[in-house]
PDB file of N, CA and C in Angstrom:
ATOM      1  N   UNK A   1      73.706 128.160 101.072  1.00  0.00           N
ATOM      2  CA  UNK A   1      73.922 128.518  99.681  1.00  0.00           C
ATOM      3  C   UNK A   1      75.145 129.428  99.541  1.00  0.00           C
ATOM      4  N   UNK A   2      76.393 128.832  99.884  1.00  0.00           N
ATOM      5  CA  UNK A   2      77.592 129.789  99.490  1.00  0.00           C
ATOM      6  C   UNK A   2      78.755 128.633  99.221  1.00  0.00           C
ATOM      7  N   UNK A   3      79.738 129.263  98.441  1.00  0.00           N
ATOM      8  CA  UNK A   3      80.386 128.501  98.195  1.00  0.00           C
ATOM      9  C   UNK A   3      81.692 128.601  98.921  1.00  0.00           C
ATOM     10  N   UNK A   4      82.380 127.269  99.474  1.00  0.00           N
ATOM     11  CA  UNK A   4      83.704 127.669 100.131  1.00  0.00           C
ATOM     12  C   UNK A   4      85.114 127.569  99.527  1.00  0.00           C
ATOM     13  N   UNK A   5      86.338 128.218  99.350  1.00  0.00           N
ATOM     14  CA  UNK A   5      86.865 128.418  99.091  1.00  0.00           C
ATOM     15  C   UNK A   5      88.028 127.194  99.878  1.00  0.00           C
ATOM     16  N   UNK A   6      88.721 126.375  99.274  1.00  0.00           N
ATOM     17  CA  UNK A   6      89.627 125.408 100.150  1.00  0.00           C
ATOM     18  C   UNK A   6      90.704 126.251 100.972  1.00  0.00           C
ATOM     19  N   UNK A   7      91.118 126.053 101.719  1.00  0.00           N
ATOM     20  CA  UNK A   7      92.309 126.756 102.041  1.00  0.00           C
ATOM     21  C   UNK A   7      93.453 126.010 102.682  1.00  0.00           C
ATOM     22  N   UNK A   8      94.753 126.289 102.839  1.00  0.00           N
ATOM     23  CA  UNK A   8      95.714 125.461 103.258  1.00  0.00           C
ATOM     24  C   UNK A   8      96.509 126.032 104.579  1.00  0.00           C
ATOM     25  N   UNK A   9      96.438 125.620 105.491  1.00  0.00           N
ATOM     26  CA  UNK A   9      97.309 126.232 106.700  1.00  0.00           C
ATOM     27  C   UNK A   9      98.082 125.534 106.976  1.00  0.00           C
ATOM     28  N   UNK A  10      99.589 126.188 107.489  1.00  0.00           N
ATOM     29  CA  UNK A  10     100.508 125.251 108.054  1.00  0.00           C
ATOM     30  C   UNK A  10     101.022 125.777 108.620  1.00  0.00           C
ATOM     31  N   UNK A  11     102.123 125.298 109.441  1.00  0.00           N
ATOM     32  CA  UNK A  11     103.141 126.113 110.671  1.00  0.00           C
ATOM     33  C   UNK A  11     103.999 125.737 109.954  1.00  0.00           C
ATOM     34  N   UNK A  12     104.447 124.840 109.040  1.00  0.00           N
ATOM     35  CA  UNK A  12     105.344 125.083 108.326  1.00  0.00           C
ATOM     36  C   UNK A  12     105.743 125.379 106.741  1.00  0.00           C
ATOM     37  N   UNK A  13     106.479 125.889 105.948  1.00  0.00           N
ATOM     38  CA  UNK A  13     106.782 125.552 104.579  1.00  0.00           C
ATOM     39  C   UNK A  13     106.268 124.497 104.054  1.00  0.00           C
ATOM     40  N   UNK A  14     105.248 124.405 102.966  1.00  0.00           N
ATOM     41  CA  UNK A  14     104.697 123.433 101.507  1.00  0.00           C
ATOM     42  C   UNK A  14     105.033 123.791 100.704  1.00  0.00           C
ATOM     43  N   UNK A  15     105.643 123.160  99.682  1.00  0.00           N
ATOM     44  CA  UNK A  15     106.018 122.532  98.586  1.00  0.00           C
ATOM     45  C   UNK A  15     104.390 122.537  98.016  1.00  0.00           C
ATOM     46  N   UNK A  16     103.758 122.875  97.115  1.00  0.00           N
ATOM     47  CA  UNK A  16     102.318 122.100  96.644  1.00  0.00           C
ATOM     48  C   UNK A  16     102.823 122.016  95.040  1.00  0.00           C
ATOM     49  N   UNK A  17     103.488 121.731  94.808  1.00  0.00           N
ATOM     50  CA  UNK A  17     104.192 121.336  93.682  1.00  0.00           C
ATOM     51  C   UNK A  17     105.040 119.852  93.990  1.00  0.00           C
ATOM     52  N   UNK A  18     104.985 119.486  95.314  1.00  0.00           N
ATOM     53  CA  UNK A  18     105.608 118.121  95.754  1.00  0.00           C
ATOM     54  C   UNK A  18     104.855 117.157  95.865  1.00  0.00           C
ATOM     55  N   UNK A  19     104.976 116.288  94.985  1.00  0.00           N
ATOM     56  CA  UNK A  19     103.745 115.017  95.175  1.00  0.00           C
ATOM     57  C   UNK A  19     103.529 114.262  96.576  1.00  0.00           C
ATOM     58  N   UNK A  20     102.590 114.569  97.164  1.00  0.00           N
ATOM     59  CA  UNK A  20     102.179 114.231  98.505  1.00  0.00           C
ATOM     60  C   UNK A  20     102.470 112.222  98.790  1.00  0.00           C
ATOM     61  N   UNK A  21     103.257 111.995  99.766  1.00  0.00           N
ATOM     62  CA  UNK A  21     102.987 110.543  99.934  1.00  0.00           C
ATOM     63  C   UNK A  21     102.536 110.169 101.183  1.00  0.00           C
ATOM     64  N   UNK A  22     101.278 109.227 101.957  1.00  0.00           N
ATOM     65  CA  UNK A  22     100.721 109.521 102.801  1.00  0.00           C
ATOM     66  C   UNK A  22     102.166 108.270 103.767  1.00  0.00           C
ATOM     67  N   UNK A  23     102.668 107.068 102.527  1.00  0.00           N
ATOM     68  CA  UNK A  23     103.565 106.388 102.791  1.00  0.00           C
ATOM     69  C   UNK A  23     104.589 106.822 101.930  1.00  0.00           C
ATOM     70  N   UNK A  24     105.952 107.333 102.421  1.00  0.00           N
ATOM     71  CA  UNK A  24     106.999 107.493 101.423  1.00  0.00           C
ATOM     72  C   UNK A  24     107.373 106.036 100.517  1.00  0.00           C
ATOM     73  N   UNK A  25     107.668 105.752  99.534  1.00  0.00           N
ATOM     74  CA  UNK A  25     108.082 104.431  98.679  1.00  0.00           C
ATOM     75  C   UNK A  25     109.142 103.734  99.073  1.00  0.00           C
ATOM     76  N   UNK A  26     110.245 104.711  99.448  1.00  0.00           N
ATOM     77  CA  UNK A  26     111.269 103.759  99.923  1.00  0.00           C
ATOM     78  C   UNK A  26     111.333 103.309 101.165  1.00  0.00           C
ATOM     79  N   UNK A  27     110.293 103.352 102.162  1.00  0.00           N
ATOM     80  CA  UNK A  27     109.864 103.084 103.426  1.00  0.00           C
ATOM     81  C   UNK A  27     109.150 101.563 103.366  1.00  0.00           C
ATOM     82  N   UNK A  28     110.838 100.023 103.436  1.00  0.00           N
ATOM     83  CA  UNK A  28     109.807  99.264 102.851  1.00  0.00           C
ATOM     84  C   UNK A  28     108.967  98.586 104.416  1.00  0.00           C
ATOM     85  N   UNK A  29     108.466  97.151 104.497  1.00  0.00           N
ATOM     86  CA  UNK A  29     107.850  96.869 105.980  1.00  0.00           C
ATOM     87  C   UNK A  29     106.431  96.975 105.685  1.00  0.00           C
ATOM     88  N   UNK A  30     105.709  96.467 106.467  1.00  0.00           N
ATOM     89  CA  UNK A  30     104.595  95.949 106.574  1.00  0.00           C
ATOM     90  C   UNK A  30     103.672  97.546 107.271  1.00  0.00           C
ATOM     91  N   UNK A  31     102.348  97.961 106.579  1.00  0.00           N
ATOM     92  CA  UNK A  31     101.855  99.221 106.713  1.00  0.00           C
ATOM     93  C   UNK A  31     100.664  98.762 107.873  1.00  0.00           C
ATOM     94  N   UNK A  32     100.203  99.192 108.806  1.00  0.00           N
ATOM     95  CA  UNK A  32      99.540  99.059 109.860  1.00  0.00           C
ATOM     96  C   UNK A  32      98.816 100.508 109.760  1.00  0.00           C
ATOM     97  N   UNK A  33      97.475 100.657 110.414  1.00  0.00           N
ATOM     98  CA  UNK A  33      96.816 101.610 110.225  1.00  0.00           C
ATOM     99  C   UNK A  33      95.378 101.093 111.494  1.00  0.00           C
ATOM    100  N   UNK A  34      95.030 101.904 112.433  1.00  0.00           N
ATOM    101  CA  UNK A  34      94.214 102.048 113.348  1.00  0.00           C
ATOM    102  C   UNK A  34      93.242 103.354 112.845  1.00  0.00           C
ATOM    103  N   UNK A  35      91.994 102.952 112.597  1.00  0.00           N
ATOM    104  CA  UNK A  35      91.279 103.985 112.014  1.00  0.00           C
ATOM    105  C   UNK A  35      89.683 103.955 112.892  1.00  0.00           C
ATOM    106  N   UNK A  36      89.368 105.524 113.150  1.00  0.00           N
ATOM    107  CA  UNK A  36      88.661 105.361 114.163  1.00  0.00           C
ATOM    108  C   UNK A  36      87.129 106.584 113.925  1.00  0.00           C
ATOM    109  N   UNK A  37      86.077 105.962 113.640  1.00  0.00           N
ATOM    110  CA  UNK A  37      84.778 106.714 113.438  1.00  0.00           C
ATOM    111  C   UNK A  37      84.149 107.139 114.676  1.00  0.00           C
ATOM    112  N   UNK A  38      83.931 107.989 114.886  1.00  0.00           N
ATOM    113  CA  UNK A  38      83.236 108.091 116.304  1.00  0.00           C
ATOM    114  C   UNK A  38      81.847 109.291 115.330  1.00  0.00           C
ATOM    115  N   UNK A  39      80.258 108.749 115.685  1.00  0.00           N
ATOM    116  CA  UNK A  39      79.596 109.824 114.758  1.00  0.00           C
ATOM    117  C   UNK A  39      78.807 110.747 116.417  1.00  0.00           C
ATOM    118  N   UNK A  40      78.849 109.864 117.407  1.00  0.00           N
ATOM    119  CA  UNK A  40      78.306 110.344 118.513  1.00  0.00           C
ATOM    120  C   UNK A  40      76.974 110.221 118.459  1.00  0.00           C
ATOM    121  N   UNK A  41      76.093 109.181 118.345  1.00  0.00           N
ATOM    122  CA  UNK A  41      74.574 109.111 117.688  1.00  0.00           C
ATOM    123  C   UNK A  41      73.719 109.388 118.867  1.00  0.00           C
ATOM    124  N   UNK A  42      73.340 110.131 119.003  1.00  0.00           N
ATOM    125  CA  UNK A  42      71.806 110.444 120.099  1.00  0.00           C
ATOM    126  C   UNK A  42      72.521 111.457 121.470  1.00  0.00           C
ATOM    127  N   UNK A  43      73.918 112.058 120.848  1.00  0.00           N
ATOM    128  CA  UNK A  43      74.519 112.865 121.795  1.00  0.00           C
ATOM    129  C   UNK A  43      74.380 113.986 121.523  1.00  0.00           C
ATOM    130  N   UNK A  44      74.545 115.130 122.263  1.00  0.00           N
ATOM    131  CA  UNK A  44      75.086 116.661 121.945  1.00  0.00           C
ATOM    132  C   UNK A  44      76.173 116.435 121.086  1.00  0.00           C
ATOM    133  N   UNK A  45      76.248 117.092 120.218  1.00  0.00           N
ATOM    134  CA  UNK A  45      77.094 117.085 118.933  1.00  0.00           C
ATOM    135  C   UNK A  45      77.402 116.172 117.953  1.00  0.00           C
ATOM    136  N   UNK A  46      76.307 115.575 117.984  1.00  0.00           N
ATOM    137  CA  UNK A  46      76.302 114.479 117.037  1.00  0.00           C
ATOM    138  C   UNK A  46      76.955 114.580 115.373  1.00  0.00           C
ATOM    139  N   UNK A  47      77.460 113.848 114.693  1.00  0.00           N
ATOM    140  CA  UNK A  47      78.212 113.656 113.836  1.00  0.00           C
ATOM    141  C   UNK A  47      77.349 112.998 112.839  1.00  0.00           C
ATOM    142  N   UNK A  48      77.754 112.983 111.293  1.00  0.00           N
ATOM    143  CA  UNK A  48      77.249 112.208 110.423  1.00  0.00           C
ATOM    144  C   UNK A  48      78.438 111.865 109.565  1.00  0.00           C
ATOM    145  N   UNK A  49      79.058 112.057 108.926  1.00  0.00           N
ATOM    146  CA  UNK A  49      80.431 111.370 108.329  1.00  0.00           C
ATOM    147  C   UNK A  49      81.274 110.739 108.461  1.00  0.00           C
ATOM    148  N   UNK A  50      81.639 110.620 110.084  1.00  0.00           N
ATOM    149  CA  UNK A  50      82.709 109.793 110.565  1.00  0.00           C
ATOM    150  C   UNK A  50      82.805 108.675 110.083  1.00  0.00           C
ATOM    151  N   UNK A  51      81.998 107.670 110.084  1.00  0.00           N
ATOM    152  CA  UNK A  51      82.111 106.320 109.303  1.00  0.00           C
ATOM    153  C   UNK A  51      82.429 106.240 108.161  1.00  0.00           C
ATOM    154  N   UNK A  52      81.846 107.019 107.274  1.00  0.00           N
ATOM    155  CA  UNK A  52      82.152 107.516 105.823  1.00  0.00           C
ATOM    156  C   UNK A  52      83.521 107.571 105.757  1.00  0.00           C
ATOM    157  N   UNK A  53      84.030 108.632 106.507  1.00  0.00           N
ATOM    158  CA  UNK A  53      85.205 108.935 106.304  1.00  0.00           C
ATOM    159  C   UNK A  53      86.261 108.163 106.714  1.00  0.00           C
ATOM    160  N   UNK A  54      85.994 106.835 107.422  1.00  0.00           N
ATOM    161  CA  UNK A  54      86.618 106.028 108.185  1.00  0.00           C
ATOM    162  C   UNK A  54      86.749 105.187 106.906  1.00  0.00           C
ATOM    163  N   UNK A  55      85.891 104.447 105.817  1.00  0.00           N
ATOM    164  CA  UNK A  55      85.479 103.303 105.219  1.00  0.00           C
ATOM    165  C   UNK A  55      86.121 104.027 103.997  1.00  0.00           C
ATOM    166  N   UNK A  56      86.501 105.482 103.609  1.00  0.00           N
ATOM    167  CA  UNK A  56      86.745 105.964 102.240  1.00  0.00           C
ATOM    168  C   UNK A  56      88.264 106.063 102.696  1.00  0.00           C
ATOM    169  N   UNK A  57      88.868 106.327 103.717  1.00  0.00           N
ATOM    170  CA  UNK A  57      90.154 106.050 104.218  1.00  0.00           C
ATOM    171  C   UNK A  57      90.857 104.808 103.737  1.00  0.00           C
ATOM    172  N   UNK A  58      89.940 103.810 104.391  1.00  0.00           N
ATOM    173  CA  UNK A  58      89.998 102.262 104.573  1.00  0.00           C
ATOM    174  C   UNK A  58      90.354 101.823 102.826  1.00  0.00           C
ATOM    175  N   UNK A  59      89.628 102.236 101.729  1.00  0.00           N
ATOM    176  CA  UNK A  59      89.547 101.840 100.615  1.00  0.00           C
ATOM    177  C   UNK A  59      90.766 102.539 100.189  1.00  0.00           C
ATOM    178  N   UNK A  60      91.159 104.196 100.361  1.00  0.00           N
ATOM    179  CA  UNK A  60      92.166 104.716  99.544  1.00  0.00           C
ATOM    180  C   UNK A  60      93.491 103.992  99.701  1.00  0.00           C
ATOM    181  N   UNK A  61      93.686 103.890 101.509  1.00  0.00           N
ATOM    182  CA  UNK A  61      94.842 103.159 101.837  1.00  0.00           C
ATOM    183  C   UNK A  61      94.794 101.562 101.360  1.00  0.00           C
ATOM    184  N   UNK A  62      94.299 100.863 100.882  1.00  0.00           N
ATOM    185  CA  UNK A  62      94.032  99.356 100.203  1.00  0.00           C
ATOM    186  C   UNK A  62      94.744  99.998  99.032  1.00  0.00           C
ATOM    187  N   UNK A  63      93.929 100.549  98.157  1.00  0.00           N
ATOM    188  CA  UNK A  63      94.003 100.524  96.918  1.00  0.00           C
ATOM    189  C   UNK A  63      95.561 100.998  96.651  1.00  0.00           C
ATOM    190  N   UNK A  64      95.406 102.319  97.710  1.00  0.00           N
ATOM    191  CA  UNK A  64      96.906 103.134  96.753  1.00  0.00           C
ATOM    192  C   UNK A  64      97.915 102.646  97.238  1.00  0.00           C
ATOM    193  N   UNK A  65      98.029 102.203  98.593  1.00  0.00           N
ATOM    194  CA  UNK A  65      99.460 102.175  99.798  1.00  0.00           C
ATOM    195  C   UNK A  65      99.373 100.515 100.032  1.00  0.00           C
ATOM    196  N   UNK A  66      98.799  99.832  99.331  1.00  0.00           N
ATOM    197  CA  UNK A  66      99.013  98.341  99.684  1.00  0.00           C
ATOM    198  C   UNK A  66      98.528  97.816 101.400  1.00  0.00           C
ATOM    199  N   UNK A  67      97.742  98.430 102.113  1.00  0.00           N
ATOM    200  CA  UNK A  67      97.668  97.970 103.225  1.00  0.00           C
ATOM    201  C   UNK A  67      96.592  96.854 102.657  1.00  0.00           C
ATOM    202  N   UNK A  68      96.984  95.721 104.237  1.00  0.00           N
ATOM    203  CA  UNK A  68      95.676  94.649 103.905  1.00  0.00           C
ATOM    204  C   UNK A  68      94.758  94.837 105.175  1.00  0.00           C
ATOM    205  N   UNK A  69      93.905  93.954 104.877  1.00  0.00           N
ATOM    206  CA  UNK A  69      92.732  93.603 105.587  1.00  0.00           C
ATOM    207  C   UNK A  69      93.259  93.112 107.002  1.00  0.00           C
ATOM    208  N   UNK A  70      94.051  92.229 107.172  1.00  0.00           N
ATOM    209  CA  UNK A  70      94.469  92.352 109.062  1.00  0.00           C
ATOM    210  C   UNK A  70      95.343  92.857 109.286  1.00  0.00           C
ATOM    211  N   UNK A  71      95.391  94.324 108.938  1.00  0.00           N
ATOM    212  CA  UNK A  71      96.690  95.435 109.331  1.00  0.00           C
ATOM    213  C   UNK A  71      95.841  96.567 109.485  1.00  0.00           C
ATOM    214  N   UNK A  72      94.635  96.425 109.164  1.00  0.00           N
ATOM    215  CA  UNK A  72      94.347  98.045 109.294  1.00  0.00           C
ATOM    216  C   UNK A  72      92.370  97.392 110.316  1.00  0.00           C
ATOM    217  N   UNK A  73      92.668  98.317 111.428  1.00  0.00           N
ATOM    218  CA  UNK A  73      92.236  98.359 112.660  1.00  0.00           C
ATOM    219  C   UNK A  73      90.703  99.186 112.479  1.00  0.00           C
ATOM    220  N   UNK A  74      89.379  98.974 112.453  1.00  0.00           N
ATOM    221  CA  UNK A  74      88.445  99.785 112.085  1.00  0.00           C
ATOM    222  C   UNK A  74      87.417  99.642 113.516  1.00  0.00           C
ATOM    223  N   UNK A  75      87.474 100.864 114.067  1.00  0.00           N
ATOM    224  CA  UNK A  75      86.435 101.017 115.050  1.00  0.00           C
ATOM    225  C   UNK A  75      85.215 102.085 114.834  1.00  0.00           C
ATOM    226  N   UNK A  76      84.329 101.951 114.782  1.00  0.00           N
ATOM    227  CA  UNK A  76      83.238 102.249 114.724  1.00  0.00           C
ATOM    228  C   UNK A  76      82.210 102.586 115.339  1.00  0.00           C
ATOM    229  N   UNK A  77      81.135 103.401 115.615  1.00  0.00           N
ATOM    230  CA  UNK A  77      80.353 103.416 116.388  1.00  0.00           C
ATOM    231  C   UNK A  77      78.978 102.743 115.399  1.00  0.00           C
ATOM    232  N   UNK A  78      78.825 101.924 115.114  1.00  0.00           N
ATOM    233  CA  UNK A  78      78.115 101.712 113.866  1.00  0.00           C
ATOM    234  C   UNK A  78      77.203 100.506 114.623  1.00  0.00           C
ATOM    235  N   UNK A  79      77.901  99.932 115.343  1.00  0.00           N
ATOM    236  CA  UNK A  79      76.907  98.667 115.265  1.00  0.00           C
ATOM    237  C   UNK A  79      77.224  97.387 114.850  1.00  0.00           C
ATOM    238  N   UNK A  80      78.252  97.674 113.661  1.00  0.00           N
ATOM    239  CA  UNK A  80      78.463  96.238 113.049  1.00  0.00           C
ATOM    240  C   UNK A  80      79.707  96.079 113.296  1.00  0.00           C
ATOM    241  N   UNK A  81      80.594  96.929 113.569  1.00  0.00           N
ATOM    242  CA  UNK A  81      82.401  96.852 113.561  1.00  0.00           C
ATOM    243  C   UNK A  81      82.469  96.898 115.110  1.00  0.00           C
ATOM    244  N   UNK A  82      84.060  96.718 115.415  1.00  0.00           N
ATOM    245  CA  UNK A  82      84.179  97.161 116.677  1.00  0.00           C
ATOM    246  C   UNK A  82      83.477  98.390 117.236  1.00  0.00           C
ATOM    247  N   UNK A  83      83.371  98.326 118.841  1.00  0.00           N
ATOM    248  CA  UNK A  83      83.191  99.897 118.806  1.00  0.00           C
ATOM    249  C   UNK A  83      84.333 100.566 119.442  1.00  0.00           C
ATOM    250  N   UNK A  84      84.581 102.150 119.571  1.00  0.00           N
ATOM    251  CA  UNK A  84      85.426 102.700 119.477  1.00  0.00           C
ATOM    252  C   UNK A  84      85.654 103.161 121.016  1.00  0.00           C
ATOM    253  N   UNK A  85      85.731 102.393 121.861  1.00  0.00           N
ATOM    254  CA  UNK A  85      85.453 102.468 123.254  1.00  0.00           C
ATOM    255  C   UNK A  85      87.214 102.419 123.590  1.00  0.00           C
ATOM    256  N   UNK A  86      87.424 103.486 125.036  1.00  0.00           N
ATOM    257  CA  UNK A  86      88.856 103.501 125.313  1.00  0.00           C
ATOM    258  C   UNK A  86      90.014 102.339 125.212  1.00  0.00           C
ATOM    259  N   UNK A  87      88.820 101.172 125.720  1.00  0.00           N
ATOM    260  CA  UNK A  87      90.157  99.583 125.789  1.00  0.00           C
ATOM    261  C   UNK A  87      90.009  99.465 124.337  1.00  0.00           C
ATOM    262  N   UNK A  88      88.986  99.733 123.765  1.00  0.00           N
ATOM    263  CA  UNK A  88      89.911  98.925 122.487  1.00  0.00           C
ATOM    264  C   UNK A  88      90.500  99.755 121.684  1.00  0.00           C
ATOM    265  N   UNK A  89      90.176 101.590 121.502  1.00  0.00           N
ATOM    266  CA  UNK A  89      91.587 102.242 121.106  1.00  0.00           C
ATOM    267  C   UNK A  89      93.038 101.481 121.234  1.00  0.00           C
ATOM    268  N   UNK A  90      92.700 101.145 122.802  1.00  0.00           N
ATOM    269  CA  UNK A  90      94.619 101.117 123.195  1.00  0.00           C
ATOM    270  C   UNK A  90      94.834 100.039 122.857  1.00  0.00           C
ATOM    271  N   UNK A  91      93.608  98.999 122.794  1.00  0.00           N
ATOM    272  CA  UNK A  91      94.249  97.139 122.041  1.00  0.00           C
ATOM    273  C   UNK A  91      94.427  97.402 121.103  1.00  0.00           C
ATOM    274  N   UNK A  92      94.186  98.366 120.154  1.00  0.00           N
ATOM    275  CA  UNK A  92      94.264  98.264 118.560  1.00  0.00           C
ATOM    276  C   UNK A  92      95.470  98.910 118.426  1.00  0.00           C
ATOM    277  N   UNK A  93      95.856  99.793 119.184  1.00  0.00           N
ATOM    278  CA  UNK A  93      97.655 100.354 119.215  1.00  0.00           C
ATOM    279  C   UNK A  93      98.298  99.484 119.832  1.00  0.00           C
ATOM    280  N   UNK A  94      97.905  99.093 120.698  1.00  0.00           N
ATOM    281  CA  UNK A  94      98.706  97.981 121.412  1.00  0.00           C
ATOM    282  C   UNK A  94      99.465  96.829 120.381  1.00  0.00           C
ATOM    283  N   UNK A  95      98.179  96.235 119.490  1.00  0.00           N
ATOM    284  CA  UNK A  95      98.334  95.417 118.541  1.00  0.00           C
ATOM    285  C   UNK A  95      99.058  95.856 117.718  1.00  0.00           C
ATOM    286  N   UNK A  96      99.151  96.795 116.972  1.00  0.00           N
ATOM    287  CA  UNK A  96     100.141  97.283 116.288  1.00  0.00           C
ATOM    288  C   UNK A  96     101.625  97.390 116.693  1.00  0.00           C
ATOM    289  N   UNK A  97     102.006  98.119 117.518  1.00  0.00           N
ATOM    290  CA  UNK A  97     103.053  97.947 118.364  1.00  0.00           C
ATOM    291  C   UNK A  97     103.571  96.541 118.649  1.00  0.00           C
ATOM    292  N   UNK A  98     102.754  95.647 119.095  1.00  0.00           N
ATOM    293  CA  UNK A  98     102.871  94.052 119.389  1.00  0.00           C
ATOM    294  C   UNK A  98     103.755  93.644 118.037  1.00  0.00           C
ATOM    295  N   UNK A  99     102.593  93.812 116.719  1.00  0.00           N
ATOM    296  CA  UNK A  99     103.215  93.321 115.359  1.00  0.00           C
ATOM    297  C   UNK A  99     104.474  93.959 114.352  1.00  0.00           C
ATOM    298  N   UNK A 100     104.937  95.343 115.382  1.00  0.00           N
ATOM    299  CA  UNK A 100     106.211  95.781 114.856  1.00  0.00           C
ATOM    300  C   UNK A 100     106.705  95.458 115.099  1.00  0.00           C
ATOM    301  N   UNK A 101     108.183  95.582 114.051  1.00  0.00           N
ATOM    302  CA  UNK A 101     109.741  95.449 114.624  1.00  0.00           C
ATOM    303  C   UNK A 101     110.257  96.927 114.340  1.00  0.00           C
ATOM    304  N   UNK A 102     111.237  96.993 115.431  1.00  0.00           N
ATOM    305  CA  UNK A 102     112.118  98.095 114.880  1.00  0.00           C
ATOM    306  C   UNK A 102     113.166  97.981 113.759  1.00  0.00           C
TER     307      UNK A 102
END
């Protein structure tokens, strides 16, 4: 029962008067995104949001930044998605990397 106060840290100078872009606009090219839930279920330190926060990611970047559906990489500890196990971290960067150009 307390309430928290947001706070902002940085090592460097903000602008919070500068409209934040997670993709700058004139950055044109195809947007790729590897996104990764880990909740840790039946471990010491188990987690509850990660997926959440993986799937509300997943929707902002669709909606606002134009990414699609086979550009953006979703691992999961869930059960139903990939899971988020070391080889397929690095296939899912791998893949990305594969589908860039410089």
């Amino acid at each position: 029962s307390f309430s928290q106060v947001p706070q902002l840290s940085s090592t460097r100078p903000i602008d919070m008067n500068e409209k934040f872009n997670l993709v700058p606009e004139t950055l044109p090219g195809t947007r790729r995104a590897v996104l990764i839930g880990i909740n840790y279920v039946g471990q010491k330190g188990e987690l509850s949001g990660c997926h959440n926060d993986v799937f509300n990611v997943y929707n902002y970047i669709q909606d606002y930044y134009g990414f699609q559906d086979e550009d953006v990489a979703v691992l999961v500890d869930d059960g139903d998605h990939a899971q988020p196990t070391k080889a397929a971290i690095i296939a899912a960067y791998q893949s990305v990397v594969r589908k860039s150009k410089p």
